[in-house]
N, C-alpha and C. Protein backbone atom coordinates (compact mmCIF):
# COMPACT_ATOMS: atom_id res chain seq x y z
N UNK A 1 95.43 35.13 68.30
CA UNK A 1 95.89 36.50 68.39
C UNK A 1 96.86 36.61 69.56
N UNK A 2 98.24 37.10 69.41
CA UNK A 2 98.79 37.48 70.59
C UNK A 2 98.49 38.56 71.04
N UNK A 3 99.26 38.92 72.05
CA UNK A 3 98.75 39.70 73.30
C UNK A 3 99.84 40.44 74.39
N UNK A 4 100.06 41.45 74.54
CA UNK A 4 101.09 41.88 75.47
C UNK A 4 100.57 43.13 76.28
N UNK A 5 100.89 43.69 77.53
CA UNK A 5 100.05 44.25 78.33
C UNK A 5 101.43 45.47 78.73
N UNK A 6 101.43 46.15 78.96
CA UNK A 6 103.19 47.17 78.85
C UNK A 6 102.29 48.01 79.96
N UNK A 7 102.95 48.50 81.13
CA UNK A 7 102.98 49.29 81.82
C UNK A 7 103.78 50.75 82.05
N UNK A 8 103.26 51.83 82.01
CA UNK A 8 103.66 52.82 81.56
C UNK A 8 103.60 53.97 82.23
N UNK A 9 104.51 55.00 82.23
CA UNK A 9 103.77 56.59 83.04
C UNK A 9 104.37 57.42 81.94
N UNK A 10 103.57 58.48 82.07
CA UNK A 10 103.58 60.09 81.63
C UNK A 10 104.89 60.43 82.20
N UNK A 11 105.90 60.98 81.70
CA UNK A 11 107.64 61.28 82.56
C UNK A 11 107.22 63.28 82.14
N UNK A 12 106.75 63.74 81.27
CA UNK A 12 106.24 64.63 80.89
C UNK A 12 105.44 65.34 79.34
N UNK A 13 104.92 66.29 79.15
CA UNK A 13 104.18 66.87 78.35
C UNK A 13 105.16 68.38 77.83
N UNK A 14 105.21 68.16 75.86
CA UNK A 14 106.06 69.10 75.66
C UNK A 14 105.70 69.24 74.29
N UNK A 15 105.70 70.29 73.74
CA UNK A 15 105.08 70.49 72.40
C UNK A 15 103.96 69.32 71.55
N UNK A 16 103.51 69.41 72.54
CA UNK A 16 101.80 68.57 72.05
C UNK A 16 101.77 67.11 72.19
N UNK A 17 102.99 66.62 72.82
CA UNK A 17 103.47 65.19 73.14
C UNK A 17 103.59 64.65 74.51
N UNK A 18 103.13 63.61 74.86
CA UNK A 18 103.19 63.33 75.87
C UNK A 18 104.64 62.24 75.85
N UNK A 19 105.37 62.41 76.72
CA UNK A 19 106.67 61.72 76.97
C UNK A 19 106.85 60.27 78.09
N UNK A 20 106.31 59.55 77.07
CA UNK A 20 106.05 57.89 78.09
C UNK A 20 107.11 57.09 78.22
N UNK A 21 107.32 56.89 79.51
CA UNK A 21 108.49 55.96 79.97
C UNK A 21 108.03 54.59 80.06
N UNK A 22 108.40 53.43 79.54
CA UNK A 22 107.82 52.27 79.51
C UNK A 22 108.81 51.61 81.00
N UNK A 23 108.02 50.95 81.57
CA UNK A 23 108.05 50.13 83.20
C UNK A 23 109.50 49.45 82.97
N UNK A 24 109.07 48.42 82.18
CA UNK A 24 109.87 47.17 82.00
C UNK A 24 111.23 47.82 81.90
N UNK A 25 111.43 48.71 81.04
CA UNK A 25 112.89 48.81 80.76
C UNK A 25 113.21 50.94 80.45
N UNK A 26 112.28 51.48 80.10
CA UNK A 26 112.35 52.67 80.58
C UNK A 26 112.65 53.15 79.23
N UNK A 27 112.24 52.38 77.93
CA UNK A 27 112.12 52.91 76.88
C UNK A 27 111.04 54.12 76.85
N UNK A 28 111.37 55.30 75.57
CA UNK A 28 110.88 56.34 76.06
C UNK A 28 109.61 56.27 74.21
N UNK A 29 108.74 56.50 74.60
CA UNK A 29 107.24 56.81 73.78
C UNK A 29 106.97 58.24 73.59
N UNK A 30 107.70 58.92 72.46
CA UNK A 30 106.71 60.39 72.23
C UNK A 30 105.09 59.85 71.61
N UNK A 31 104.07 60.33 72.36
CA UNK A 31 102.67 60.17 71.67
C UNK A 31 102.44 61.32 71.78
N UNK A 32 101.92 61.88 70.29
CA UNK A 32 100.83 63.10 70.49
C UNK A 32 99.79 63.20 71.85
N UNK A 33 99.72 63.96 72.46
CA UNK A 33 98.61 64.47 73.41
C UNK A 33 96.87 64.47 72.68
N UNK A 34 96.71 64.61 71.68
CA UNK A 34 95.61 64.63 71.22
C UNK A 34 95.50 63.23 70.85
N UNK A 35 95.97 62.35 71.04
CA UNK A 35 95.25 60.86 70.88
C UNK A 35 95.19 60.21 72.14
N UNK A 36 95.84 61.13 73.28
CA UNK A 36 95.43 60.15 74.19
C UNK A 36 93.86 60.96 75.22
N UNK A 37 93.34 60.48 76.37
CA UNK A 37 92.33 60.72 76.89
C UNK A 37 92.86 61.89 77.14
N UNK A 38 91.59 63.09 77.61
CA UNK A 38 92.36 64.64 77.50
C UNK A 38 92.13 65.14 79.34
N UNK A 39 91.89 63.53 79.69
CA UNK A 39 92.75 64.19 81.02
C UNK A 39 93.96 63.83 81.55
N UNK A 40 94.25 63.40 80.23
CA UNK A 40 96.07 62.75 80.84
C UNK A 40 96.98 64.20 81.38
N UNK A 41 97.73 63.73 82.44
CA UNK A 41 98.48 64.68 83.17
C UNK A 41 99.96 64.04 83.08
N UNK A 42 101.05 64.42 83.61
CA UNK A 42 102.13 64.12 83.70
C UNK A 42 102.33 63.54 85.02
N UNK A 43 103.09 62.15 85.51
CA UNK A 43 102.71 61.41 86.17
C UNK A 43 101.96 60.34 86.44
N UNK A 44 100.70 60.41 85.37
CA UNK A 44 99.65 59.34 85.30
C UNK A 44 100.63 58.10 84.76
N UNK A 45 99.70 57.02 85.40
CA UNK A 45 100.21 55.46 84.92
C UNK A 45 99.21 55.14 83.53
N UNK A 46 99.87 54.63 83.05
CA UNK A 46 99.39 53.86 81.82
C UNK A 46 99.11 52.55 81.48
N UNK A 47 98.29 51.93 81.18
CA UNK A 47 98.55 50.47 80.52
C UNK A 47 98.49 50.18 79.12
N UNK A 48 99.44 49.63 78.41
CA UNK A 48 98.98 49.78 77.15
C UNK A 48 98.90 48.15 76.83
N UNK A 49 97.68 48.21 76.16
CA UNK A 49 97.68 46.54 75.31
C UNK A 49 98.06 46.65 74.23
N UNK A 50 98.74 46.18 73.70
CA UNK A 50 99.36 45.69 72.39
C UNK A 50 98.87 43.69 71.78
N UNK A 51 98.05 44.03 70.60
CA UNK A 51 97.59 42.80 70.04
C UNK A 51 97.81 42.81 68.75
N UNK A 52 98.18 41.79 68.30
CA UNK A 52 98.61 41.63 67.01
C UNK A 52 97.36 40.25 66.36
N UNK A 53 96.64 40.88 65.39
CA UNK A 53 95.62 40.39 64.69
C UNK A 53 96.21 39.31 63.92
N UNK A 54 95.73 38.08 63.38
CA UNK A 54 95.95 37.38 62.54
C UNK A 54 95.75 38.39 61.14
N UNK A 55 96.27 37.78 60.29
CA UNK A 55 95.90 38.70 58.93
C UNK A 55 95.94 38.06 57.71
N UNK A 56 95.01 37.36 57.26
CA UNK A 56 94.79 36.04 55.98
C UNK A 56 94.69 37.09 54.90
């Protein structure tokens, strides 16, 4: 299984989306607010794992 680890912050919160700036290069992530933990604030750091399953 691979594996990648992305570092991230909240840049802001705007019609039910949270607006994530990725570390590495400052690509931008709309995520709904309701999938992430509901004490995310604007400013918080993020880590996101990203794994990619084998799939037979």
């Amino acid at each position: 299984m691979a594996n990648k680890t992305l570092r991230a912050f909240v840049d802001r919160i705007e019609n039910g989306y949270a607006v994530i700036l990725l570390e590495e290069d400052g690509q931008q992530i709309d995520w709904p607010v309701e999938k992430l933990p509901s004490e995310i604030v604007e400013g918080a750091v993020l880590t996101i794992d990203v794994h990619i399953e084998n799939q037979e």
